[in-house]
N, C-alpha and C. Protein backbone atom coordinates (compact mmCIF):
# COMPACT_ATOMS: atom_id res chain seq x y z
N UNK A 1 2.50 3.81 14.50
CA UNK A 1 2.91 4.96 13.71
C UNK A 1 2.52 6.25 14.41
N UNK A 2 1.47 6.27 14.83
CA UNK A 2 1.21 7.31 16.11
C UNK A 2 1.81 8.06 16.78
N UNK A 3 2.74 6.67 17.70
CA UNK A 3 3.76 7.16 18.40
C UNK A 3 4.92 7.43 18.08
N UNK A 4 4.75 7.20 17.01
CA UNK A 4 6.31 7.54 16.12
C UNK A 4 7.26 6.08 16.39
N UNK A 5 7.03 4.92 16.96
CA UNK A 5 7.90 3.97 16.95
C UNK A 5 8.33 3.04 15.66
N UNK A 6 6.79 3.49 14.55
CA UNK A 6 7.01 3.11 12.86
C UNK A 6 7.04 4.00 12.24
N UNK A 7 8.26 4.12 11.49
CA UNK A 7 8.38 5.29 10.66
C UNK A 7 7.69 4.86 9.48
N UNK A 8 7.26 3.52 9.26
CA UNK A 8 6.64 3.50 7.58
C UNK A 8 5.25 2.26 7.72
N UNK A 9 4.45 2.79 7.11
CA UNK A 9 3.46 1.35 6.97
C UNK A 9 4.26 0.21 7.06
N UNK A 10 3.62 -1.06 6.90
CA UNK A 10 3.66 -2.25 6.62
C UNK A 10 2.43 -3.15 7.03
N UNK A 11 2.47 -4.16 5.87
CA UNK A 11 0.87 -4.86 5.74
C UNK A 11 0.46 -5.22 7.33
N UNK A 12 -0.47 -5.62 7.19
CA UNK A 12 -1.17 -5.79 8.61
C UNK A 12 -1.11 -7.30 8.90
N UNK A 13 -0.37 -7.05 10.40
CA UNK A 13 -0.03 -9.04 10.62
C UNK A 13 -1.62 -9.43 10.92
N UNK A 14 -2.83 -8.88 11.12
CA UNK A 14 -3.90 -9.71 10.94
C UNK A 14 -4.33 -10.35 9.61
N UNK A 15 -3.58 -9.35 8.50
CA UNK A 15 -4.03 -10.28 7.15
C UNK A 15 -3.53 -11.63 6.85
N UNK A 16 -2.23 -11.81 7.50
CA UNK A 16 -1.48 -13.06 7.27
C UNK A 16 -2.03 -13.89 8.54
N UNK A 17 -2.41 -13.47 9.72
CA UNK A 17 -3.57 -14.45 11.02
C UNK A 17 -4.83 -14.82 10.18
N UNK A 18 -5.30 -14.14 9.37
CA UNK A 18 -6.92 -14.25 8.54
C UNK A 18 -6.54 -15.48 7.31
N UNK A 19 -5.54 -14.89 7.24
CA UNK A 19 -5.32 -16.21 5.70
C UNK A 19 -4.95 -17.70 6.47
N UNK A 20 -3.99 -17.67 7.67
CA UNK A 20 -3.64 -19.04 8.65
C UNK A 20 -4.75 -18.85 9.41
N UNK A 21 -6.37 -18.96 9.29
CA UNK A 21 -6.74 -18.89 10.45
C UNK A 21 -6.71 -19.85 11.08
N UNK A 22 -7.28 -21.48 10.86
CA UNK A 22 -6.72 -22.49 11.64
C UNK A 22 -5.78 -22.68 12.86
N UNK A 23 -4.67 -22.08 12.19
CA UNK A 23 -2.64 -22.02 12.93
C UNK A 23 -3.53 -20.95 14.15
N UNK A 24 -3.83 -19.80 13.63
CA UNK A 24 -3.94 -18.61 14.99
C UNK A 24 -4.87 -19.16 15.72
N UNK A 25 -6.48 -19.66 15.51
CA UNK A 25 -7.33 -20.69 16.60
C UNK A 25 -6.49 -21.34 17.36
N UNK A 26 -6.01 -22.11 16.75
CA UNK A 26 -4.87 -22.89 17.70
C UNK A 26 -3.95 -22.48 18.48
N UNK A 27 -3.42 -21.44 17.54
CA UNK A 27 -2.46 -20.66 19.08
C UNK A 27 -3.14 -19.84 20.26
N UNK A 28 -4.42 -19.48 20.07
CA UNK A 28 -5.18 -18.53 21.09
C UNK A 28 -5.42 -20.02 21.93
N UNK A 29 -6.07 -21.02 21.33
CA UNK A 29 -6.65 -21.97 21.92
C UNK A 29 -5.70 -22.44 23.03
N UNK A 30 -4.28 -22.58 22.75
CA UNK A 30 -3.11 -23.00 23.05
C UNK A 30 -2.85 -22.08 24.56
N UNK A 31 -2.85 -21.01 24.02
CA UNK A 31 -2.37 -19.85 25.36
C UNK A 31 -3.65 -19.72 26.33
N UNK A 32 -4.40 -20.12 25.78
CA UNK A 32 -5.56 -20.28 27.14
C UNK A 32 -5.50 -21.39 27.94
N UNK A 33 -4.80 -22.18 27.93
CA UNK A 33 -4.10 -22.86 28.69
C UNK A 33 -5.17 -23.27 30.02
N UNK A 34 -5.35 -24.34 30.83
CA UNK A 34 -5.70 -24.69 31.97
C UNK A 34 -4.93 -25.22 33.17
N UNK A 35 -3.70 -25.19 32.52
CA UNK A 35 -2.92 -25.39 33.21
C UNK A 35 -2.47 -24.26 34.44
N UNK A 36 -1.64 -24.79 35.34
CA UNK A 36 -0.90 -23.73 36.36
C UNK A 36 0.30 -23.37 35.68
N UNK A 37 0.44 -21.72 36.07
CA UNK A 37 1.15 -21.11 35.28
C UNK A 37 2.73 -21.97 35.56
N UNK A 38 3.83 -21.83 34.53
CA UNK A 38 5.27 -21.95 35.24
C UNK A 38 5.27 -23.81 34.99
N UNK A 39 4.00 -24.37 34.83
CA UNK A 39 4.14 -25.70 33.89
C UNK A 39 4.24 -25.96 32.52
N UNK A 40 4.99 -27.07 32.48
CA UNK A 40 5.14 -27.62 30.73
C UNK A 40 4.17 -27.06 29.94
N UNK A 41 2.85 -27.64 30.23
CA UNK A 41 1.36 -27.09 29.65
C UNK A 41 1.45 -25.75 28.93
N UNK A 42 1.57 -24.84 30.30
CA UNK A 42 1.59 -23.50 30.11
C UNK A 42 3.00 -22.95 29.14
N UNK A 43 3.99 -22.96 29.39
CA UNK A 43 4.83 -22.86 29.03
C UNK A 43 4.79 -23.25 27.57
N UNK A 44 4.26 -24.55 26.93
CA UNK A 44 4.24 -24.76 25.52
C UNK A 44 3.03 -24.25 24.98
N UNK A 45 2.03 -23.77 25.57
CA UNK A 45 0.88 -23.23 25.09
C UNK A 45 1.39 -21.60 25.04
N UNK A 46 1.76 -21.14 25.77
CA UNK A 46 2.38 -19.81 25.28
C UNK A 46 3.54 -19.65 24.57
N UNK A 47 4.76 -20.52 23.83
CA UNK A 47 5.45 -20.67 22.97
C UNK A 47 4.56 -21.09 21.50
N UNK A 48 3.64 -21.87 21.76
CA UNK A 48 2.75 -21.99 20.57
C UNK A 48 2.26 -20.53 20.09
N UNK A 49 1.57 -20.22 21.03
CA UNK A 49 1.12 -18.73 20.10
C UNK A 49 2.11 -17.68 19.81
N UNK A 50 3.18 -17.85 20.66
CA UNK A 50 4.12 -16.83 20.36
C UNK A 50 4.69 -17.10 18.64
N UNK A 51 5.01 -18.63 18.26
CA UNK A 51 5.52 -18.73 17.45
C UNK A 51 4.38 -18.37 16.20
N UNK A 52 3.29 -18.86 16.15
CA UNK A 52 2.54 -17.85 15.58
C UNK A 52 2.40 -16.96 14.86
N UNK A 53 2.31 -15.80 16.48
CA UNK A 53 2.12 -14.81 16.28
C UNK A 53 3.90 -13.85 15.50
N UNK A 54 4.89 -14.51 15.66
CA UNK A 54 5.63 -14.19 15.52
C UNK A 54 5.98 -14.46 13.74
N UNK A 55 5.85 -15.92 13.54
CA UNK A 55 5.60 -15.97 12.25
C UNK A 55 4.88 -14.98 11.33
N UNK A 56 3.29 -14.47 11.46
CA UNK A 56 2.85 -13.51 10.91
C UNK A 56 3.37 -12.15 10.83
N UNK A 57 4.10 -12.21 11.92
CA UNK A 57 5.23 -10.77 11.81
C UNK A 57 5.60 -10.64 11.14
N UNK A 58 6.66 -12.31 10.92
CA UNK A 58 7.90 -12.05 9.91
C UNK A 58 7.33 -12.00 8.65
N UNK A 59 5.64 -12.67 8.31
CA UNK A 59 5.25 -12.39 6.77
C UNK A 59 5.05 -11.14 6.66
N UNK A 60 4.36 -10.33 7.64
CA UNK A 60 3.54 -8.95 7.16
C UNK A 60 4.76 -8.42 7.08
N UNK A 61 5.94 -7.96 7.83
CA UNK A 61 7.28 -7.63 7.80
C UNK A 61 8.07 -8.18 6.33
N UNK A 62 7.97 -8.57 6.24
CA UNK A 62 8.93 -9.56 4.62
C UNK A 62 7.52 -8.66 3.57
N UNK A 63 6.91 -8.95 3.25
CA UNK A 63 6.08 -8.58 2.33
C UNK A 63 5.66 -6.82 2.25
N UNK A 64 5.38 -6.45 3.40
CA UNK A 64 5.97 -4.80 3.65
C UNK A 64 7.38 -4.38 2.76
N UNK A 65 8.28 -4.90 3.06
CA UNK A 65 9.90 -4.56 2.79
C UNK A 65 9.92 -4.39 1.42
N UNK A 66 9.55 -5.91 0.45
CA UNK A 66 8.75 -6.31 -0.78
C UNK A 66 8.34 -5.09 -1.52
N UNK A 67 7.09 -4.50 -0.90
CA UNK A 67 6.05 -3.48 -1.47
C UNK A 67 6.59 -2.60 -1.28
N UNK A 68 7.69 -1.87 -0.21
CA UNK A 68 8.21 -0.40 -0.37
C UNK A 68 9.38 -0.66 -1.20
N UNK A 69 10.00 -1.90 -1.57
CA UNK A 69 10.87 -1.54 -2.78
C UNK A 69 10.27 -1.42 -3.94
N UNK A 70 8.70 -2.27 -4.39
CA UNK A 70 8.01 -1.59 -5.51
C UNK A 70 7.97 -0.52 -5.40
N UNK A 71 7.13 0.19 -4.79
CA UNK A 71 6.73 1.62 -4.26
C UNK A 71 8.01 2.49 -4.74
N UNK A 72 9.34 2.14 -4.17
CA UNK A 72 10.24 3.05 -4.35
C UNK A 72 10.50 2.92 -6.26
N UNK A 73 10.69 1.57 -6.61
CA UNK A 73 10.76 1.95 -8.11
C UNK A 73 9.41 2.52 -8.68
N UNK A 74 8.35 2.27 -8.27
CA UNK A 74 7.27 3.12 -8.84
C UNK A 74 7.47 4.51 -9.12
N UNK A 75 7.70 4.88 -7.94
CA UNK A 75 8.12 6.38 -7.89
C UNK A 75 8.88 7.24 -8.49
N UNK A 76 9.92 6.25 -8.71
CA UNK A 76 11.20 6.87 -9.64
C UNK A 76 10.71 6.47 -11.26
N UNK A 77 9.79 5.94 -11.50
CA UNK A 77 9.37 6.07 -12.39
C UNK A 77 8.64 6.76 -13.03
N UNK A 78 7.57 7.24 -12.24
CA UNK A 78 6.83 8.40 -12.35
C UNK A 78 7.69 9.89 -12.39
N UNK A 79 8.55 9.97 -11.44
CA UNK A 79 9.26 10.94 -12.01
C UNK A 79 9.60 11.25 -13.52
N UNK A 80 10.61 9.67 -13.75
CA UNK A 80 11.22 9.58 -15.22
C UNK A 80 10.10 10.56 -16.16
N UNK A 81 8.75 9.53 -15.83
CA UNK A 81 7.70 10.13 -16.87
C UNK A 81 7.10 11.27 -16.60
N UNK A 82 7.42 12.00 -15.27
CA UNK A 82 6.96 13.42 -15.91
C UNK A 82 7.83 14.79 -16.29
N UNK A 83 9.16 13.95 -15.84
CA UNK A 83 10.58 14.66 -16.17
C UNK A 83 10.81 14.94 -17.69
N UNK A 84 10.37 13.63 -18.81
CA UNK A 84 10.20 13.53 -19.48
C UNK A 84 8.95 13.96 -20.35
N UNK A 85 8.18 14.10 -19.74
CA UNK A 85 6.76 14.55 -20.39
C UNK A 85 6.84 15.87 -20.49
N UNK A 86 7.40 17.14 -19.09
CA UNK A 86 7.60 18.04 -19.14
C UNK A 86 8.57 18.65 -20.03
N UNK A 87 9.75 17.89 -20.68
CA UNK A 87 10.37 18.08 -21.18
C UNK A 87 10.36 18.24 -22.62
N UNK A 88 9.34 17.62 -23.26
CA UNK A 88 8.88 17.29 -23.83
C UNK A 88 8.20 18.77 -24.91
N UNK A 89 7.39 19.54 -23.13
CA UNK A 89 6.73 20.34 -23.71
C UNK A 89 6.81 21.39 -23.25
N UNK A 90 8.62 21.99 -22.64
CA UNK A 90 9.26 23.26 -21.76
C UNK A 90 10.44 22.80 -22.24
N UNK A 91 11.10 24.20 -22.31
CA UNK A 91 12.56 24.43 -22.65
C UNK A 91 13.37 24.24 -21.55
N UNK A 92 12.93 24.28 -20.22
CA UNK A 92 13.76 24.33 -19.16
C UNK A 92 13.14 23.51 -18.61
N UNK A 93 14.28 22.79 -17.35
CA UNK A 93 13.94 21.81 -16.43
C UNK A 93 12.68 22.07 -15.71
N UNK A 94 12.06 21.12 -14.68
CA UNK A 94 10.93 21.02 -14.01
C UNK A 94 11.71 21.50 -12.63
N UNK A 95 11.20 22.35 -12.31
CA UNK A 95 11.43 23.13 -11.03
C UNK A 95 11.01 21.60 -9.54
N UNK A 96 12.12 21.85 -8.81
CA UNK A 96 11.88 20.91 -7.53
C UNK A 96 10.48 21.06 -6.50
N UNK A 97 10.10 22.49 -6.63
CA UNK A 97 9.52 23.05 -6.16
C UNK A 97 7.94 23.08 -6.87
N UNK A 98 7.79 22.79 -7.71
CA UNK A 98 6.40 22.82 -8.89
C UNK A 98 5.48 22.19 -8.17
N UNK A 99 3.98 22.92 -7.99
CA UNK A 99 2.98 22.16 -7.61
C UNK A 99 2.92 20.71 -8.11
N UNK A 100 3.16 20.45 -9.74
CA UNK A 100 2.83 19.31 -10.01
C UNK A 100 4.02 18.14 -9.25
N UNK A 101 5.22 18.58 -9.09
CA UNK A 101 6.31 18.05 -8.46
C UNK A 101 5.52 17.24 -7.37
N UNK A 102 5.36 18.53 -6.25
CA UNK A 102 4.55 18.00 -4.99
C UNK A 102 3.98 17.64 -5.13
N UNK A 103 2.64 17.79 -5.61
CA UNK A 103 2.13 16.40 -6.05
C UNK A 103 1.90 14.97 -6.39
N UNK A 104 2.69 14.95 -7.33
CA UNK A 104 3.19 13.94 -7.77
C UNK A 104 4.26 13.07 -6.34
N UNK A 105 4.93 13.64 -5.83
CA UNK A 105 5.57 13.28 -4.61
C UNK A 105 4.82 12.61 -3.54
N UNK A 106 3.70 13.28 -3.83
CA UNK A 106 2.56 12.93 -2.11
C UNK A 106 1.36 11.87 -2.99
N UNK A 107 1.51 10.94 -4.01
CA UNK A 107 1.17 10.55 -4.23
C UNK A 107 1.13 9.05 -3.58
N UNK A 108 1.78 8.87 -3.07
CA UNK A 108 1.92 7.23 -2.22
C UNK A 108 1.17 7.79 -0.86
N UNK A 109 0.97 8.77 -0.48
CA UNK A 109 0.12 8.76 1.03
C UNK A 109 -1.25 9.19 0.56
N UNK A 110 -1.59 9.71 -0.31
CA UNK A 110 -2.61 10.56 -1.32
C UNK A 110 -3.29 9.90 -2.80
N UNK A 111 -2.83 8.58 -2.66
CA UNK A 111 -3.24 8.03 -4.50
C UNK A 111 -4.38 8.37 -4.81
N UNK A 112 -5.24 9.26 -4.38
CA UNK A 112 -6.59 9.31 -4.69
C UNK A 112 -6.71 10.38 -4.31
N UNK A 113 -7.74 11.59 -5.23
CA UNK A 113 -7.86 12.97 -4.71
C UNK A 113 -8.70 13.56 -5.91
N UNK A 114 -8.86 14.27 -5.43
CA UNK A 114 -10.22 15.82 -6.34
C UNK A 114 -9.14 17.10 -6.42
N UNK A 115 -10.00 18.20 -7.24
CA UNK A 115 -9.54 19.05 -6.91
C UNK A 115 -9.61 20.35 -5.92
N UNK A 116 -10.17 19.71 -4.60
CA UNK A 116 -10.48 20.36 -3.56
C UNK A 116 -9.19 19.89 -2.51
N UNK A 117 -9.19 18.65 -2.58
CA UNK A 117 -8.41 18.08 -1.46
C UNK A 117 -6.67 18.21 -2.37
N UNK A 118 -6.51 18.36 -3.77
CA UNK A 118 -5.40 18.24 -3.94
C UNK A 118 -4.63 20.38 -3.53
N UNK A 119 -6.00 21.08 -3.70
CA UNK A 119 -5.50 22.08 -3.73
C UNK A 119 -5.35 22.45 -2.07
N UNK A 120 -6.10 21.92 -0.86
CA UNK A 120 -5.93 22.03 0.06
C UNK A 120 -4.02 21.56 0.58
N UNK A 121 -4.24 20.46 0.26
CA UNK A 121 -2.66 20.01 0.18
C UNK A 121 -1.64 20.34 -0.79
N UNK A 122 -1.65 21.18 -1.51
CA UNK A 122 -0.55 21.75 -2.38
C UNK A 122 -0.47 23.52 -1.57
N UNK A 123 -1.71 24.02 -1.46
CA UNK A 123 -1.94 24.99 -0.70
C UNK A 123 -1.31 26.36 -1.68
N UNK A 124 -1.79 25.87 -2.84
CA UNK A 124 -2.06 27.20 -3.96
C UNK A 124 -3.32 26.59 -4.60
N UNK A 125 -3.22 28.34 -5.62
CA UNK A 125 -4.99 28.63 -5.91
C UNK A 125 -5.26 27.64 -6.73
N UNK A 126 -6.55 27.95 -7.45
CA UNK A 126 -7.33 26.65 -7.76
C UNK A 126 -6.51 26.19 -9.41
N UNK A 127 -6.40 27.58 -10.34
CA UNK A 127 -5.62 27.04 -11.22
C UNK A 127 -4.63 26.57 -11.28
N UNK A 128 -3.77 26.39 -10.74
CA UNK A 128 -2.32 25.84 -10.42
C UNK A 128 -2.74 25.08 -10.05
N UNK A 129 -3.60 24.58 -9.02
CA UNK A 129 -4.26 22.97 -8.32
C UNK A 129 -4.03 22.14 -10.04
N UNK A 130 -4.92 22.96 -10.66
CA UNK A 130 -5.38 22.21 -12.19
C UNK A 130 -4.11 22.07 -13.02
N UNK A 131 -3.72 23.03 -13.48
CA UNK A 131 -2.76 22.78 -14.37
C UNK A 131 -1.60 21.60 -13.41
N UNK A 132 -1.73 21.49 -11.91
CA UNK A 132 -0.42 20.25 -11.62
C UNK A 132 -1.23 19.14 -12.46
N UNK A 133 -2.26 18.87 -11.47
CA UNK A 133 -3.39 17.42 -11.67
C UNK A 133 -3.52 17.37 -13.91
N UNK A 134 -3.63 18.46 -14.39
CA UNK A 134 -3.52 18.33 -15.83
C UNK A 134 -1.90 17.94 -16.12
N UNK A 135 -0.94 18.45 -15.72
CA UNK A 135 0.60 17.90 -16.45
C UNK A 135 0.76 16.60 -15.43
N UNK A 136 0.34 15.94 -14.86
CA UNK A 136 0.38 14.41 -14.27
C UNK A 136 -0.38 13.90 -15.05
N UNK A 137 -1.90 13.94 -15.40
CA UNK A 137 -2.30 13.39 -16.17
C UNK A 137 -1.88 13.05 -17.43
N UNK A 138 -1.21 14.39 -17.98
CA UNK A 138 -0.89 14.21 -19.36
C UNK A 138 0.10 13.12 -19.36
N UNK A 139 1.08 12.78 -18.40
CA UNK A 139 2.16 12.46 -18.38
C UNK A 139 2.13 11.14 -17.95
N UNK A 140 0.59 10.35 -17.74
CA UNK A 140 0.09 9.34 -17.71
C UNK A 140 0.50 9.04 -16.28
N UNK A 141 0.37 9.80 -15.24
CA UNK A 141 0.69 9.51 -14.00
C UNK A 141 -0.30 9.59 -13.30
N UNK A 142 -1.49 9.83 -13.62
CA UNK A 142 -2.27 9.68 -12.48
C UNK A 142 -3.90 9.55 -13.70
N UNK A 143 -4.86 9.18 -13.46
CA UNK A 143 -5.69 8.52 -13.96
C UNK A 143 -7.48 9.69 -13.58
N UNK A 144 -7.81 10.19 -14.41
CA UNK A 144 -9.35 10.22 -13.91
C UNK A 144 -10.29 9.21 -14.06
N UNK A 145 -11.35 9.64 -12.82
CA UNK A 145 -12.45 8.66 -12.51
C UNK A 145 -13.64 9.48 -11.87
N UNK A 146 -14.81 8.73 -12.72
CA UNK A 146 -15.80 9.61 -12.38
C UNK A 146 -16.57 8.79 -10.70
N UNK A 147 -16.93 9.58 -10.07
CA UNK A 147 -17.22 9.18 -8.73
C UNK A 147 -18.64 9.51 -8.54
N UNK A 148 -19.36 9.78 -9.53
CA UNK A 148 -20.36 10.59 -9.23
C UNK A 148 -21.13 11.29 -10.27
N UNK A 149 -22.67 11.70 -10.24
CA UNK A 149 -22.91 12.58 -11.12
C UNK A 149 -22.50 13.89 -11.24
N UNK A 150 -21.23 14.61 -12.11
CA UNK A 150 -20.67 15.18 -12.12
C UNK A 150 -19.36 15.66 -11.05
N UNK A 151 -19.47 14.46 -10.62
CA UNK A 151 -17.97 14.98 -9.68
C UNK A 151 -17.20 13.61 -10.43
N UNK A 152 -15.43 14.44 -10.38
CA UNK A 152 -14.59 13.38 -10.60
C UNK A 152 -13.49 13.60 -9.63
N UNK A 153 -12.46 12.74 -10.03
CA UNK A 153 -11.30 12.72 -8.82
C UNK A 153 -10.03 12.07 -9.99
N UNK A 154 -9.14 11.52 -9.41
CA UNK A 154 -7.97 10.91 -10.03
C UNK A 154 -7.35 10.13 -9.20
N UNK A 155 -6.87 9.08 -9.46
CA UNK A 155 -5.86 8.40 -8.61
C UNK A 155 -4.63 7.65 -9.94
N UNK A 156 -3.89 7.47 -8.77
CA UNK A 156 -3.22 6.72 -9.10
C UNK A 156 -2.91 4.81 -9.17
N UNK A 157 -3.03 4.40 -10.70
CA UNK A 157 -3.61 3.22 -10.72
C UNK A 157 -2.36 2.30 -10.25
N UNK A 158 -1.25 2.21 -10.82
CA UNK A 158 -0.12 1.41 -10.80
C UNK A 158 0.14 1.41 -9.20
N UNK A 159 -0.62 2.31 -8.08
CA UNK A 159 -0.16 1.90 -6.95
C UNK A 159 -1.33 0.85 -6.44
N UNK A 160 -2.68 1.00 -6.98
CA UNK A 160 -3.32 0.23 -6.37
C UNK A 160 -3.13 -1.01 -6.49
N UNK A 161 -2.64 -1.42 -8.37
CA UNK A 161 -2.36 -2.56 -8.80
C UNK A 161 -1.37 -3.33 -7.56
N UNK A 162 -0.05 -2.31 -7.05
CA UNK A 162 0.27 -2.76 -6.38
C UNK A 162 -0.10 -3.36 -4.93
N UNK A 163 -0.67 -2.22 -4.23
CA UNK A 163 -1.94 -2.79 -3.03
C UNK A 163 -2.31 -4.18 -3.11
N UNK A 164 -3.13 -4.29 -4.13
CA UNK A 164 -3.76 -5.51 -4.59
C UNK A 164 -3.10 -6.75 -4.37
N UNK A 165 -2.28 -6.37 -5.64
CA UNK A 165 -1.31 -7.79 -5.46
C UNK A 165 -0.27 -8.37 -4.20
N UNK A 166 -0.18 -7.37 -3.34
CA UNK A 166 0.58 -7.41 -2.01
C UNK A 166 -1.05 -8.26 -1.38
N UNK A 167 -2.00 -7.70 -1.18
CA UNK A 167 -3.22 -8.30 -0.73
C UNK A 167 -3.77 -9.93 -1.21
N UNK A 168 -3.29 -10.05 -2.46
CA UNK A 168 -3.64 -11.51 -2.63
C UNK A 168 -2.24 -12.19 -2.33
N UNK A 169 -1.15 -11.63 -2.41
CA UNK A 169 -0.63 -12.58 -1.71
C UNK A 169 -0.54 -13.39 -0.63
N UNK A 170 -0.52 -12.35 0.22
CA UNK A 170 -1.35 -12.81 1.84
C UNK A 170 -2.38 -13.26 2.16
N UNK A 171 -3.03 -13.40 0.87
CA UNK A 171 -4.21 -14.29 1.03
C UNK A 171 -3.96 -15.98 0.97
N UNK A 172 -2.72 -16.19 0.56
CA UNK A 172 -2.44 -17.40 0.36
C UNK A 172 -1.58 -17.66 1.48
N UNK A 173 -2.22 -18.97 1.49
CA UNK A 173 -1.36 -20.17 2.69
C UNK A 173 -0.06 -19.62 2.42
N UNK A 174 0.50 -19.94 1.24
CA UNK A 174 1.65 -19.97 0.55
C UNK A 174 2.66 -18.70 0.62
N UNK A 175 1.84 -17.46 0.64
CA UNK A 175 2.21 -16.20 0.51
C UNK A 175 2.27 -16.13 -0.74
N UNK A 176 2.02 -16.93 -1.93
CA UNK A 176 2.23 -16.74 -3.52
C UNK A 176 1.24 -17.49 -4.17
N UNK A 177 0.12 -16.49 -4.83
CA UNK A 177 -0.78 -17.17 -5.90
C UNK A 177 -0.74 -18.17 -6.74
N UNK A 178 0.61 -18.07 -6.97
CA UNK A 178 0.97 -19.00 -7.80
C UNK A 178 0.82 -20.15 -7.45
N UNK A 179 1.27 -20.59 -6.11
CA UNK A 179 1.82 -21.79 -5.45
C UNK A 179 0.59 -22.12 -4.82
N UNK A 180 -0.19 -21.44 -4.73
CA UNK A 180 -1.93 -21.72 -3.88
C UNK A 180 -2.46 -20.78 -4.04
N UNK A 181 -3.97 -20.83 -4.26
CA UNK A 181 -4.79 -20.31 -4.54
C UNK A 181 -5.46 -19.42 -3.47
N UNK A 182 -6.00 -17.87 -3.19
CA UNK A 182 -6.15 -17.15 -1.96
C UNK A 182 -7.20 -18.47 -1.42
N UNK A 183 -7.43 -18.17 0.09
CA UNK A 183 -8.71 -18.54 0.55
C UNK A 183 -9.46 -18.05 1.12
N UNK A 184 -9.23 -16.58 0.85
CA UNK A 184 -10.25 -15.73 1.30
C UNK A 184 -10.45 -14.54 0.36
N UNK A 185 -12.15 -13.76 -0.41
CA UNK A 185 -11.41 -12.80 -1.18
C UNK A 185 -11.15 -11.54 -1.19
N UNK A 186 -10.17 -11.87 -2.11
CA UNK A 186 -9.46 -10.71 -2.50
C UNK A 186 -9.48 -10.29 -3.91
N UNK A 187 -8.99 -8.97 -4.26
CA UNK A 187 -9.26 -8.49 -5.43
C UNK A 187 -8.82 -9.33 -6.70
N UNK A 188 -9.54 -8.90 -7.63
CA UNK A 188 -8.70 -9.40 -8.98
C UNK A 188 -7.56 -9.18 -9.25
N UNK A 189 -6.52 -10.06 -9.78
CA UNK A 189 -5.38 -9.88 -10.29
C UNK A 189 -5.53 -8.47 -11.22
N UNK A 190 -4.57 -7.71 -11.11
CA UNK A 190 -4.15 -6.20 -11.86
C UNK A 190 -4.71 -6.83 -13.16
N UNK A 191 -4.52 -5.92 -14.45
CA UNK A 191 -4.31 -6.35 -16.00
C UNK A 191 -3.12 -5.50 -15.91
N UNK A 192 -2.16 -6.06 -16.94
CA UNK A 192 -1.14 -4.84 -17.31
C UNK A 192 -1.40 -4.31 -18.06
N UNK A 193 -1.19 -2.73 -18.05
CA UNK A 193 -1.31 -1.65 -18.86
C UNK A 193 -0.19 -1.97 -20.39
């Protein structure tokens, strides 16, 4: 992502190597090979790990794809509800442009924030910081949490739920809780709200 060759996250193919660890021992084991290069040996010991390593691609890749189509209905949901919340309690539409807008927008790179770091990144004064972070809250879009003796912050819960559950999946052989149980841990299943 650095280099700009990924334009978007996607889960990490070591989480799906950590959940097969067995399969990946074996394929490292495989490509270390003792053989002379350009023999059978060699040749199937480096198709072993390739396939592998290639497999975990296609999970962290498949399950990425998965989570940004949650992500994308998340989002449009949160809108709904603060399109609606605002509406609720203004005669006129919600401006495109509204701190709480932006906000609310930069919430999938940002699910978590104060009101230092949200006003640094909205880049107006401190009341307007507040009143966005207050009409998200109201609008049940974003959550306070105390972090501290007397400091708090907010995030957003319905994305972590999601995190999570993308995370125990890949914890399973299976890629699905359902079908097998993680074997390594991972968080608790969400509750639904």
């Amino acid at each position: 992502m650095r280099r700009g060759l990924q334009k978007a996250a996607f889960m990490p193919i070591s989480v799906a190597l950590h959940t097969r660890s067995k399969e990946y021992v074996a394929g490292l084991t495989a490509f270390r090979h003792l053989a002379s290069a350009g023999t059978r040996e060699a040749r199937d010991g480096i198709n072993y790990w390739l396939d592998v390593f290639l497999a975990a691609c296609d999970v962290a890749l498949t399950h990425g794809e998965l989570m940004l189509g949650d992500i994308r209905q998340l989002t449009r949901q949160w809108k709904e509800q603060h399109e609606e919340h605002y509406g609720r309690t203004h005669t006129r539409r919600i401006r495109s442009d509204a701190a709480s807008v932006r906000l609310r927008n930069g919430l999938v790179e940002r699910p978590t924030f104060t009101i230092e770091s949200a006003q640094e990144y909205l880049a107006v004064n401190g009341q307007s910081t507040k009143n966005a972070i207050s009409e998200l809250e109201d609008a049940q879009i974003v959550r306070r949490i105390n972090v501290g003796p007397g400091l708090h912050g907010w995030y957003q819960p319905e994305l972590f739920d999601l995190i999570n559950e993308g995370e125990r999946a890949l914890a399973s052989t299976q890629w699905n809780t359902v079908l097998s149980p993680p074997r390594r841990a991972v968080p608790a299943p969400p509750t639904k709200r």
